[in-house]
N, C-alpha and C. Protein backbone atom coordinates (compact mmCIF):
# COMPACT_ATOMS: atom_id res chain seq x y z
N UNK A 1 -136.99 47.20 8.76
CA UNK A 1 -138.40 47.40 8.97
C UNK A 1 -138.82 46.49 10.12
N UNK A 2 -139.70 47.13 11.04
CA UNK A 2 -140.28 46.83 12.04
C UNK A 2 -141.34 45.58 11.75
N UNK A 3 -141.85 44.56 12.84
CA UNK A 3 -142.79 43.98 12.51
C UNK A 3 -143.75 45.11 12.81
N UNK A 4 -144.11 46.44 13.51
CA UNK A 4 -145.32 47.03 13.47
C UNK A 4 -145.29 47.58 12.19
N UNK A 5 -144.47 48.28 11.75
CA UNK A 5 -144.63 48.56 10.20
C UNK A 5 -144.93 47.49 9.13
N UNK A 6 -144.56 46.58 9.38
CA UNK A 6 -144.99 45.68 8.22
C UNK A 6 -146.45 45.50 8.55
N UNK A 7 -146.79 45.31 9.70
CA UNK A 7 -148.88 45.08 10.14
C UNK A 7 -149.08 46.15 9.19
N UNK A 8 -148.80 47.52 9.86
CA UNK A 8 -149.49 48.57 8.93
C UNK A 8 -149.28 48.55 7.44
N UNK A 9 -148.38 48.49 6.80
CA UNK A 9 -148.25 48.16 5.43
C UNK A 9 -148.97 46.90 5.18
N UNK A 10 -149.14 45.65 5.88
CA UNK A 10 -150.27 44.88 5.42
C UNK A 10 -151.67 45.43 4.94
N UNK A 11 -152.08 45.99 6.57
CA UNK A 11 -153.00 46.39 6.91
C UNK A 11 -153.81 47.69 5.45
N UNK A 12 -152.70 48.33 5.43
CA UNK A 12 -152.91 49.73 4.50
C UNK A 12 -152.89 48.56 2.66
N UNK A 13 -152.20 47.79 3.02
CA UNK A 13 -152.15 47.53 1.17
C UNK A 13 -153.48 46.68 1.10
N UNK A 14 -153.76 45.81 2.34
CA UNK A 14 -155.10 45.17 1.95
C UNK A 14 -156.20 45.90 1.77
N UNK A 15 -156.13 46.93 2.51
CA UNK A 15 -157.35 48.00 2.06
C UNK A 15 -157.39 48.67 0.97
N UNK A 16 -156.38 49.00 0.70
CA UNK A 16 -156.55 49.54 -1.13
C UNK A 16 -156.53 48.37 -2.06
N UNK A 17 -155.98 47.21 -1.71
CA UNK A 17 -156.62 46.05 -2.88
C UNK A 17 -157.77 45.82 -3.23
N UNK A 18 -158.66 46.11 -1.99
CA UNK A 18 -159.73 45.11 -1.54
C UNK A 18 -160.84 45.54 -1.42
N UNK A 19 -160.63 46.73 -0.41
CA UNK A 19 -161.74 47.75 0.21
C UNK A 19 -162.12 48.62 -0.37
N UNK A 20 -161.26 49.49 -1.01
CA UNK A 20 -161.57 50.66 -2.07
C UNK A 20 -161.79 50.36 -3.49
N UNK A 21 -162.58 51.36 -3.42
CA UNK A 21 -163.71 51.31 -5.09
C UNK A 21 -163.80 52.69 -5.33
N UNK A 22 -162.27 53.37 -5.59
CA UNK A 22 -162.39 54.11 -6.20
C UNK A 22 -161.36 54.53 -7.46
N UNK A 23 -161.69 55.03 -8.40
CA UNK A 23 -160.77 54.87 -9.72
C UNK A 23 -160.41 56.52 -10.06
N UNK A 24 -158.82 56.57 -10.43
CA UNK A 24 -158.07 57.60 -10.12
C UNK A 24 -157.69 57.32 -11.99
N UNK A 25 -157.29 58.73 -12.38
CA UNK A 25 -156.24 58.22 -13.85
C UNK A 25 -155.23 58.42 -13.93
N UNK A 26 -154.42 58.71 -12.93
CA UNK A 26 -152.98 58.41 -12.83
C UNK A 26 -152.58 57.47 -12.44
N UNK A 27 -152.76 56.77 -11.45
CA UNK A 27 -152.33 55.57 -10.67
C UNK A 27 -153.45 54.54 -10.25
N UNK A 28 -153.20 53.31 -10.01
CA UNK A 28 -154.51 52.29 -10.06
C UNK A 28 -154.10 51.91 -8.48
N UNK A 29 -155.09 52.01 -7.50
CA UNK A 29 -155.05 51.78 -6.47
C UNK A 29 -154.64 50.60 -6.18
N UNK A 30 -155.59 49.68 -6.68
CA UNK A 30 -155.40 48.07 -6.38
C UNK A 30 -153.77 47.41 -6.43
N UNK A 31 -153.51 48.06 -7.74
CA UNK A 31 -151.89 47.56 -7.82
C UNK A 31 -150.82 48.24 -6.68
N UNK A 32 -151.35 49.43 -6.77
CA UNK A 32 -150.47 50.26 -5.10
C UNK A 32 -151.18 49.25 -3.59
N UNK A 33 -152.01 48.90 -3.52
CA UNK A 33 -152.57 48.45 -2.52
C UNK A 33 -151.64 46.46 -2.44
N UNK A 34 -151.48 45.65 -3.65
CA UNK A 34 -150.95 44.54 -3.67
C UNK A 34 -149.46 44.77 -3.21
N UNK A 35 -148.90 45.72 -4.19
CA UNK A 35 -147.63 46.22 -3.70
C UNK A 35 -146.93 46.61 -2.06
N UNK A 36 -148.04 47.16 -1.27
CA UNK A 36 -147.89 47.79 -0.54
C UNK A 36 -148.21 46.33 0.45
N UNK A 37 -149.06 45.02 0.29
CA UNK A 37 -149.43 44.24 0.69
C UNK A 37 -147.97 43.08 0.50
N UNK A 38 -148.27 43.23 -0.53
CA UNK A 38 -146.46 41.84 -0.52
C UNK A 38 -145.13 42.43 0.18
N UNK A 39 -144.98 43.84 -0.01
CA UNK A 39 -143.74 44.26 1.18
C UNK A 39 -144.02 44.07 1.96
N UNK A 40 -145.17 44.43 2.95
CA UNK A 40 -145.73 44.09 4.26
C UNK A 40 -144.83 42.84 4.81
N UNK A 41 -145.70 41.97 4.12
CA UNK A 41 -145.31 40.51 3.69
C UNK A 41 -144.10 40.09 3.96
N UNK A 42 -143.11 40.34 2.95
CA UNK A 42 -141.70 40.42 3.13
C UNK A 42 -141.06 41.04 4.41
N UNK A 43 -141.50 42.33 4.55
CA UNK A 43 -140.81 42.68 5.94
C UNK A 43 -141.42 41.85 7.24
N UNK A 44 -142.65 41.15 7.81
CA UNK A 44 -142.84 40.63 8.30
C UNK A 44 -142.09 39.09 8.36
N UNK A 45 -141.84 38.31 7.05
CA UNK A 45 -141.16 37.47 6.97
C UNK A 45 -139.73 37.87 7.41
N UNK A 46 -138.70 38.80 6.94
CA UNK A 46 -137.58 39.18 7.58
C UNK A 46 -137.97 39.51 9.16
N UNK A 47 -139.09 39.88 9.62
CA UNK A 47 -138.60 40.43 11.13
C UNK A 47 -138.73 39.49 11.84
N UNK A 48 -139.73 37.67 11.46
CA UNK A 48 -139.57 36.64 12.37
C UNK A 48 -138.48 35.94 11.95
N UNK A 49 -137.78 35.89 10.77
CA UNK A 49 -136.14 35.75 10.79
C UNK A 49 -135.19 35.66 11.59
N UNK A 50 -134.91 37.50 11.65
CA UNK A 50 -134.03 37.96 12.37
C UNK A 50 -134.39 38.31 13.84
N UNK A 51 -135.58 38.37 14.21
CA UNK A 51 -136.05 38.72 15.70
C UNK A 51 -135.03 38.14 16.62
N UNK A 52 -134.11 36.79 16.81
CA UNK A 52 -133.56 36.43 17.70
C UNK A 52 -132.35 37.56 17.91
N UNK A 53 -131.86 37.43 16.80
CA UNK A 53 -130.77 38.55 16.62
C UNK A 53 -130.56 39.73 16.66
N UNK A 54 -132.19 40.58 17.09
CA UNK A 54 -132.50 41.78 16.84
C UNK A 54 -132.73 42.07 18.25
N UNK A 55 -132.97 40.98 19.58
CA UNK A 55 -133.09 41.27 20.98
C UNK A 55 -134.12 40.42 21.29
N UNK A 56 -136.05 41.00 20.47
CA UNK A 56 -136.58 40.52 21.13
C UNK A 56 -137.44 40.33 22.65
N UNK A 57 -137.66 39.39 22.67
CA UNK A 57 -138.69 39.28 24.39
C UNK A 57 -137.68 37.87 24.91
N UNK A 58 -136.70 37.36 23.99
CA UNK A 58 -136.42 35.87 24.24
C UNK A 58 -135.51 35.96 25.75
N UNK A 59 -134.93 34.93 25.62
CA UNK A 59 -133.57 34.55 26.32
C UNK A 59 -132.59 35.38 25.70
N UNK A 60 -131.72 36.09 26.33
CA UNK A 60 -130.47 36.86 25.94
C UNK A 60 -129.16 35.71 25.98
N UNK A 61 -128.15 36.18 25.25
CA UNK A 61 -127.19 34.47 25.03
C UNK A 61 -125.82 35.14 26.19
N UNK A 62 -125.94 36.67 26.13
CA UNK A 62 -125.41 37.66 27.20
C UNK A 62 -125.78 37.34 28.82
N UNK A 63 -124.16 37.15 29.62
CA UNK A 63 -124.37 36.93 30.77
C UNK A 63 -123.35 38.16 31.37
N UNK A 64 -124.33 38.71 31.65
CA UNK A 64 -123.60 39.93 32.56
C UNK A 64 -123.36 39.80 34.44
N UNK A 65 -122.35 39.87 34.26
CA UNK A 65 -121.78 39.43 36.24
C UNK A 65 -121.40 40.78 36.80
N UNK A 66 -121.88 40.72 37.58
CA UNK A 66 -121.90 42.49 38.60
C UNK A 66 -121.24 41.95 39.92
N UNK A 67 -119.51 42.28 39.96
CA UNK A 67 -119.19 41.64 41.50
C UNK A 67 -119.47 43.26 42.38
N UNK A 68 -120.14 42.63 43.81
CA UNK A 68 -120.66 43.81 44.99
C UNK A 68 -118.88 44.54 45.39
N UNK A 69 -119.01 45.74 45.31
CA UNK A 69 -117.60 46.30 46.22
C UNK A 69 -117.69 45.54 47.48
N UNK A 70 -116.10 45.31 47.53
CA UNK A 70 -115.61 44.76 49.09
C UNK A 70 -116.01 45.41 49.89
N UNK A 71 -116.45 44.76 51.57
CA UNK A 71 -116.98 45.55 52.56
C UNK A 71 -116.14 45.98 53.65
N UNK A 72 -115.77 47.00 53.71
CA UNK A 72 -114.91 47.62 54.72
C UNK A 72 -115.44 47.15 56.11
N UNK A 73 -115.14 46.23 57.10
CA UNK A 73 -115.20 46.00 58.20
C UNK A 73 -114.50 47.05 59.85
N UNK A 74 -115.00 47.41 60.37
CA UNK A 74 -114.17 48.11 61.70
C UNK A 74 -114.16 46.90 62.76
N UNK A 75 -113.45 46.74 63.21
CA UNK A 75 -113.36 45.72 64.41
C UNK A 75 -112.52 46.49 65.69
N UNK A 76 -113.79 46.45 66.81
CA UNK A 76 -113.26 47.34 67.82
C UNK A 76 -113.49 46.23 69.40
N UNK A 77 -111.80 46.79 70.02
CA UNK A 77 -112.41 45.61 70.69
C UNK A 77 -112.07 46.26 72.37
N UNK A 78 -113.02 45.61 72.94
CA UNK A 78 -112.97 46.02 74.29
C UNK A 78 -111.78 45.61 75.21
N UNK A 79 -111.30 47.31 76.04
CA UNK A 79 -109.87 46.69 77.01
C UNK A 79 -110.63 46.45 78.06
N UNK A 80 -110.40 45.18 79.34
CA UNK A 80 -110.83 45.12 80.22
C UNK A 80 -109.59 45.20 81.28
């Protein structure tokens, strides 16, 4: 899981904890909304974890060397 997915799963579970006031009789929002708020949570905690290891914006630990092809020279020389 992405850190943008975990925002939105924050984002989405705090609003059904918090924001909504409405009552269903199958399922209780608030508890889908905490749920949906502590994974957030968790996947945000794993993605500043592993972010070094995942690429990132950082320093790469990868040094890539590109040698230029040899340059073919003509050498022409004047008879006098």
């Amino acid at each position: 899981m992405g850190l943008g997915t975990s925002i939105v799963l924050i984002a989405v579970g705090a609003i059904l904890a918090f924001a909504v006031d409405f009552q269903t009789s199958g399922i209780d929002l608030h508890t889908v909304g905490l749920i949906l708020l502590v994974v957030g949570i968790f996947g945000a905690l794993l993605s500043a974890v592993f972010w070094n290891s995942w690429g990132g914006f950082g320093r790469s630990d990868r040094v890539i060397v590109e040698e230029a092809p040899p340059v073919r020279r003509r050498v022409y020389r004047d008879v006098v």
